[in-house]
PDB file of N, CA and C in Angstrom:
ATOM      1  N   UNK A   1     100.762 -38.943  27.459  1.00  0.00           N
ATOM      2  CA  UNK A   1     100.684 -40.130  28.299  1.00  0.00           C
ATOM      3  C   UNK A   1     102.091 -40.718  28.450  1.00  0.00           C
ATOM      4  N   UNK A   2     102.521 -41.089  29.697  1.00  0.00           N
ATOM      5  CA  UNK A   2     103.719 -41.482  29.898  1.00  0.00           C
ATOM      6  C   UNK A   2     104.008 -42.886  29.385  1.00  0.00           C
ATOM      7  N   UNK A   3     105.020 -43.497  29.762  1.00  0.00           N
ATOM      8  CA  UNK A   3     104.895 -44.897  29.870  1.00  0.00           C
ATOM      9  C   UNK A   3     104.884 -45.670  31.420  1.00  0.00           C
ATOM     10  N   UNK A   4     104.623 -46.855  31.490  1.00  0.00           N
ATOM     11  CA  UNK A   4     104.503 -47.446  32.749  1.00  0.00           C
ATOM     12  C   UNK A   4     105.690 -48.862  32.539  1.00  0.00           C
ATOM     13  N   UNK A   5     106.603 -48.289  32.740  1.00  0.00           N
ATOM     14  CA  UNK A   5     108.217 -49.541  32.639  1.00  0.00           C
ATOM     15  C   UNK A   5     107.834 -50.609  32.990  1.00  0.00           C
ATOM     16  N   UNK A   6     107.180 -50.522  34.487  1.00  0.00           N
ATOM     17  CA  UNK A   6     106.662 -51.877  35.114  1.00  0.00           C
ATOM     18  C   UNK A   6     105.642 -52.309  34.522  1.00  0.00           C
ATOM     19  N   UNK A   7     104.901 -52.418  33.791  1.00  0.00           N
ATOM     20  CA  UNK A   7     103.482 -52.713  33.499  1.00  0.00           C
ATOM     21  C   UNK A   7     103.963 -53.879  32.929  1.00  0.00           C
ATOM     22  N   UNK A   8     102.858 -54.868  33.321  1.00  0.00           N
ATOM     23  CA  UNK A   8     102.819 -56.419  32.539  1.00  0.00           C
ATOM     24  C   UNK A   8     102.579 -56.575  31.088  1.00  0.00           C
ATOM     25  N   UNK A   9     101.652 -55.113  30.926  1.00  0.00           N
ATOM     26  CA  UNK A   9     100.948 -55.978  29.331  1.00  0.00           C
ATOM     27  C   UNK A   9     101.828 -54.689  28.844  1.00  0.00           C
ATOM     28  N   UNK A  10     102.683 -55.096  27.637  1.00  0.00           N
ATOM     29  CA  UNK A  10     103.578 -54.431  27.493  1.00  0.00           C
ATOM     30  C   UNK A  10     103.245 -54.606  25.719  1.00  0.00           C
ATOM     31  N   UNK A  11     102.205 -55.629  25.356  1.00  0.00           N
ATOM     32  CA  UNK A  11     102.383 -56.181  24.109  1.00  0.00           C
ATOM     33  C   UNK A  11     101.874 -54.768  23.151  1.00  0.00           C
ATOM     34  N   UNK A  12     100.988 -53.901  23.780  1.00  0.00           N
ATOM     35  CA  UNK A  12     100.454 -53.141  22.951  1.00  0.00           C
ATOM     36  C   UNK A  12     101.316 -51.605  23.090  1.00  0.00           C
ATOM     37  N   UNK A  13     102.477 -51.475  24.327  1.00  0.00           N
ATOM     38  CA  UNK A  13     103.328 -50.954  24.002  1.00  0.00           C
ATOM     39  C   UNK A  13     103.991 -50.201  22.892  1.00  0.00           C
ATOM     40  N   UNK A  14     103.788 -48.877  22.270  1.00  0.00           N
ATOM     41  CA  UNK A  14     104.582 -48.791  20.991  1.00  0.00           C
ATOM     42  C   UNK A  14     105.940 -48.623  21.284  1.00  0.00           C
ATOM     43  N   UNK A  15     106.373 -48.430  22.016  1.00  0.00           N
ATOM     44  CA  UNK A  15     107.826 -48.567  22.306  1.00  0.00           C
ATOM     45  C   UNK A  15     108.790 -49.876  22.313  1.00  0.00           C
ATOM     46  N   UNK A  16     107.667 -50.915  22.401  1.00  0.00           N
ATOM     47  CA  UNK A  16     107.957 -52.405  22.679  1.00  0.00           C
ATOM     48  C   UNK A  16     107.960 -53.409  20.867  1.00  0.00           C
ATOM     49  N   UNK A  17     106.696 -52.362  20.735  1.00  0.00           N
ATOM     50  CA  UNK A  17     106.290 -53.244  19.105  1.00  0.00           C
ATOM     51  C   UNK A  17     107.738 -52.604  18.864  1.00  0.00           C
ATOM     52  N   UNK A  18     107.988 -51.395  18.423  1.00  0.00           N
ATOM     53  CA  UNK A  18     109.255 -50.819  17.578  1.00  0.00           C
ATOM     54  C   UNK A  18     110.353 -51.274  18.463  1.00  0.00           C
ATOM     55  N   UNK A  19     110.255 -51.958  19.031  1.00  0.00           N
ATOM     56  CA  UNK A  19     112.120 -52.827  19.116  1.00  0.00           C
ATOM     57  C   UNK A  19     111.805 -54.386  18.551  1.00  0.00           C
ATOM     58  N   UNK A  20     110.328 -54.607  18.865  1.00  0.00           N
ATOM     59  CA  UNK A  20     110.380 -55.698  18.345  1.00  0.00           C
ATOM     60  C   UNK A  20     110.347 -55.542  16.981  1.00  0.00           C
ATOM     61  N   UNK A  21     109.861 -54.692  15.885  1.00  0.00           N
ATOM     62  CA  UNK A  21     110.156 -55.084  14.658  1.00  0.00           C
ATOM     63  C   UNK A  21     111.489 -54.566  14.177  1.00  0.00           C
ATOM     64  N   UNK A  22     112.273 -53.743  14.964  1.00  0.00           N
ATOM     65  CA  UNK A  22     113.490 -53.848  15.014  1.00  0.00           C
ATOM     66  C   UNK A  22     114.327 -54.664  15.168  1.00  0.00           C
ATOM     67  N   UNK A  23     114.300 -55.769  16.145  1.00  0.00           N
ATOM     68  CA  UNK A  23     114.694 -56.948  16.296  1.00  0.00           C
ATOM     69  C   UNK A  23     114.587 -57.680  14.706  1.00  0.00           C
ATOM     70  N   UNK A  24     113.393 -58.076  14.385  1.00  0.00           N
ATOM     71  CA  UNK A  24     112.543 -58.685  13.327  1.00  0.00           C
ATOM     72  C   UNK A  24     113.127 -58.326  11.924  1.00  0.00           C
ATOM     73  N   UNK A  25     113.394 -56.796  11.809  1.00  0.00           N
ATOM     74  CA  UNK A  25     113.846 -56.548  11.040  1.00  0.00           C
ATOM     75  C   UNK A  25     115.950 -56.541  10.393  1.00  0.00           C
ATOM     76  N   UNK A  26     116.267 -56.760  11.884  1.00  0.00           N
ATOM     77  CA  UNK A  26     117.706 -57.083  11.825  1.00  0.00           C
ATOM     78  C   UNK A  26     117.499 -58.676  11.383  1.00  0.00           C
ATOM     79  N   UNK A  27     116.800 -59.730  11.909  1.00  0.00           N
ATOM     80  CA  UNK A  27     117.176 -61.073  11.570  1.00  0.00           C
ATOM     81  C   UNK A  27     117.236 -60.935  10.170  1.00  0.00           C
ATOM     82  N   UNK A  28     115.398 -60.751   9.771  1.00  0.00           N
ATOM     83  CA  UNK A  28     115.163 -60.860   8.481  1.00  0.00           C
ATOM     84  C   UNK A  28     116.910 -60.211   7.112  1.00  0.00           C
ATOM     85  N   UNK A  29     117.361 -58.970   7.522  1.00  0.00           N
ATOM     86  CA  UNK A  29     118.738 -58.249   7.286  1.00  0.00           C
ATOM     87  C   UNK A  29     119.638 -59.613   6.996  1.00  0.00           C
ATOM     88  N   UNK A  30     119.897 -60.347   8.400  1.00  0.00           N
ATOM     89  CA  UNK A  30     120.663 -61.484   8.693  1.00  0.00           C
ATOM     90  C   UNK A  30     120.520 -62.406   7.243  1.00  0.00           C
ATOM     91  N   UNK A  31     119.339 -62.822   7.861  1.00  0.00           N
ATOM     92  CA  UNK A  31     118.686 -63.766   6.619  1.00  0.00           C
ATOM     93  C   UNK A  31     118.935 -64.133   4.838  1.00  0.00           C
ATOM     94  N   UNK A  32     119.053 -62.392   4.651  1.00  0.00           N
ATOM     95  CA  UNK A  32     119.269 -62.010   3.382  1.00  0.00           C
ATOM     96  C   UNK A  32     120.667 -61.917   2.748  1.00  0.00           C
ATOM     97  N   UNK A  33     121.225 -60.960   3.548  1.00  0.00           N
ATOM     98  CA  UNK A  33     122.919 -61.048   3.575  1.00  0.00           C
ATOM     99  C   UNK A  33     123.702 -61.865   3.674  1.00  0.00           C
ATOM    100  N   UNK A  34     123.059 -62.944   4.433  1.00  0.00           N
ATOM    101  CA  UNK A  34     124.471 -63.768   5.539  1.00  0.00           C
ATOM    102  C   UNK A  34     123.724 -65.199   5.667  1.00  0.00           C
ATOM    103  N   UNK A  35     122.577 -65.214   4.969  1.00  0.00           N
ATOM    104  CA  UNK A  35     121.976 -66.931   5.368  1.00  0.00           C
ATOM    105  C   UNK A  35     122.349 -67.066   6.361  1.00  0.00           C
ATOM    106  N   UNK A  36     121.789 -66.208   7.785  1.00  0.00           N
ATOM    107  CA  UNK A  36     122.328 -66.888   8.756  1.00  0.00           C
ATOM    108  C   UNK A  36     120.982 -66.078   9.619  1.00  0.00           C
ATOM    109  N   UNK A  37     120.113 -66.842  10.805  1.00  0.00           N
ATOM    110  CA  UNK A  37     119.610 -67.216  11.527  1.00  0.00           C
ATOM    111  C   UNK A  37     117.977 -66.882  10.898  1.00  0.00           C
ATOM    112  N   UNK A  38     118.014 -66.940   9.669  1.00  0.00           N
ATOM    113  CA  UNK A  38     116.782 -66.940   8.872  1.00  0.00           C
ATOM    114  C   UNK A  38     115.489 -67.624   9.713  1.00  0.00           C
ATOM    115  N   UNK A  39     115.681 -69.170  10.065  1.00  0.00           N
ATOM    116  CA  UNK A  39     114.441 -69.686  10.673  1.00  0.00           C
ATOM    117  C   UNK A  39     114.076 -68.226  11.968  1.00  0.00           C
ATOM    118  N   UNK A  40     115.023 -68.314  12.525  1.00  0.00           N
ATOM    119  CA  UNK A  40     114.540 -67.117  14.034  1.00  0.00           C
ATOM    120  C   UNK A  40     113.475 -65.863  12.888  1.00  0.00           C
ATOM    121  N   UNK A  41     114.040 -65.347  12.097  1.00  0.00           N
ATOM    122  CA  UNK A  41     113.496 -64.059  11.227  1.00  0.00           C
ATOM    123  C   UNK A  41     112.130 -64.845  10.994  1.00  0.00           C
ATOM    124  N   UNK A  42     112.114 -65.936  10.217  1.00  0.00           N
ATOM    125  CA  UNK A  42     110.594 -66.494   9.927  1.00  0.00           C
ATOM    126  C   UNK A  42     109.345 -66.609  10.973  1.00  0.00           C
ATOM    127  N   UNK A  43     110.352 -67.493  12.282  1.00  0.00           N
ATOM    128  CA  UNK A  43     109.618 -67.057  13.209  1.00  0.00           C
ATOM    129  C   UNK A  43     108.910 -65.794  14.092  1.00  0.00           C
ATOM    130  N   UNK A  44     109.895 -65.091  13.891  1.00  0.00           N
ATOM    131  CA  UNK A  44     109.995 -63.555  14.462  1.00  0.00           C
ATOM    132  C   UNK A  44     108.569 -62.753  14.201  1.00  0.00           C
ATOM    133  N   UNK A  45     108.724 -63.016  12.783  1.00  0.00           N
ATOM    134  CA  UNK A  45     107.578 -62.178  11.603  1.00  0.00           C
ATOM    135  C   UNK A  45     106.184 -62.629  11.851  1.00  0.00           C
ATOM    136  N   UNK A  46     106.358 -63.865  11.647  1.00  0.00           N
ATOM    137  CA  UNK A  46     105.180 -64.550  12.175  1.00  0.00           C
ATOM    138  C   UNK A  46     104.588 -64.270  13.609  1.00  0.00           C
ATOM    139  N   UNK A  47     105.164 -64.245  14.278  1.00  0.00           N
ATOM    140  CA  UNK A  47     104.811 -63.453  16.034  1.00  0.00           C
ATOM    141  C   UNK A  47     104.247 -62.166  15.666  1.00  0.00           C
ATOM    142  N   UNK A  48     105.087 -61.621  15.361  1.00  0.00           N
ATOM    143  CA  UNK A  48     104.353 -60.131  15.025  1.00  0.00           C
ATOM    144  C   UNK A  48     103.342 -59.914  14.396  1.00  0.00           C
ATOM    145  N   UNK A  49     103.272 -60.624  13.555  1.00  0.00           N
ATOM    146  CA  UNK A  49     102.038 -60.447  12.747  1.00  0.00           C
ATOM    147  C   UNK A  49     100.860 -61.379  13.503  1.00  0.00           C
ATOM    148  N   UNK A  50     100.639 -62.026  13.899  1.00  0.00           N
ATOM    149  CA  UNK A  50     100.044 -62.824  14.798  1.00  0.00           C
ATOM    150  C   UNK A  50      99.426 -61.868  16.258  1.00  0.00           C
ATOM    151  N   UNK A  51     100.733 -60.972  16.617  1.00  0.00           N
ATOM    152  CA  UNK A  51     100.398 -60.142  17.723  1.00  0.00           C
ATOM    153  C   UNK A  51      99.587 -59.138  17.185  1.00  0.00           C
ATOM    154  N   UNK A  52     100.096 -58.233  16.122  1.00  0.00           N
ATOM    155  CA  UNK A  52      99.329 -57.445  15.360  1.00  0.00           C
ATOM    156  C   UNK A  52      98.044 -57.372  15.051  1.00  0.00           C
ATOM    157  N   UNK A  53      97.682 -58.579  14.898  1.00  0.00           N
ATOM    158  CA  UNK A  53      96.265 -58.758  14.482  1.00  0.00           C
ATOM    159  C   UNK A  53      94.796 -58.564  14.996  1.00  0.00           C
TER     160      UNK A  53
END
Protein backbone atom coordinates (compact mmCIF):
# COMPACT_ATOMS: atom_id res chain seq x y z
CA UNK A 1 0.00 0.00 0.00
CA UNK A 2 1.37 3.28 -0.99
CA UNK A 3 1.10 6.41 0.79
CA UNK A 4 -1.35 9.28 -0.05
CA UNK A 5 1.02 12.75 0.67
CA UNK A 6 -2.16 14.68 0.21
CA UNK A 7 -4.46 12.93 2.47
CA UNK A 8 -5.99 14.91 5.44
CA UNK A 9 -6.07 12.26 8.07
CA UNK A 10 -2.55 11.75 8.30
CA UNK A 11 -2.80 11.00 12.21
CA UNK A 12 -2.81 7.25 11.72
CA UNK A 13 -0.04 7.61 9.21
CA UNK A 14 3.04 5.43 10.24
CA UNK A 15 5.29 7.53 8.57
CA UNK A 16 3.83 10.59 10.41
CA UNK A 17 3.59 8.84 14.03
CA UNK A 18 7.59 7.99 13.46
CA UNK A 19 8.60 11.64 12.92
CA UNK A 20 6.41 12.51 15.43
CA UNK A 21 7.96 10.40 18.11
CA UNK A 22 11.05 11.41 16.62
CA UNK A 23 10.38 14.87 17.16
CA UNK A 24 9.16 13.78 20.87
CA UNK A 25 11.98 11.94 21.32
CA UNK A 26 14.67 14.72 20.41
CA UNK A 27 12.86 17.27 22.95
CA UNK A 28 12.53 14.76 25.64
CA UNK A 29 16.96 14.24 24.60
CA UNK A 30 16.79 18.23 25.00
CA UNK A 31 15.15 18.00 28.27
CA UNK A 32 17.62 15.67 29.82
CA UNK A 33 20.94 16.99 28.57
CA UNK A 34 20.42 20.63 28.28
CA UNK A 35 17.24 21.57 30.58
CA UNK A 36 16.16 23.13 27.75
CA UNK A 37 12.63 23.08 26.09
CA UNK A 38 11.47 20.27 28.51
CA UNK A 39 7.76 21.80 28.95
CA UNK A 40 7.42 21.35 24.76
CA UNK A 41 8.83 17.37 25.46
CA UNK A 42 6.04 17.09 28.33
CA UNK A 43 3.67 18.35 26.13
CA UNK A 44 4.77 16.48 23.07
CA UNK A 45 4.44 12.99 24.98
CA UNK A 46 1.33 13.71 26.21
CA UNK A 47 -0.16 14.30 22.51
CA UNK A 48 1.10 11.19 21.52
CA UNK A 49 -0.01 9.24 23.90
CA UNK A 50 -3.39 10.79 23.87
CA UNK A 51 -3.30 10.22 19.93
CA UNK A 52 -2.23 6.67 20.48
CA UNK A 53 -4.91 5.65 22.39
Amino acid sequence: MSRDMYSPAVLNDPYVVDQQVKVVEALERSCRELREHCEEARAARQRIEEVSD
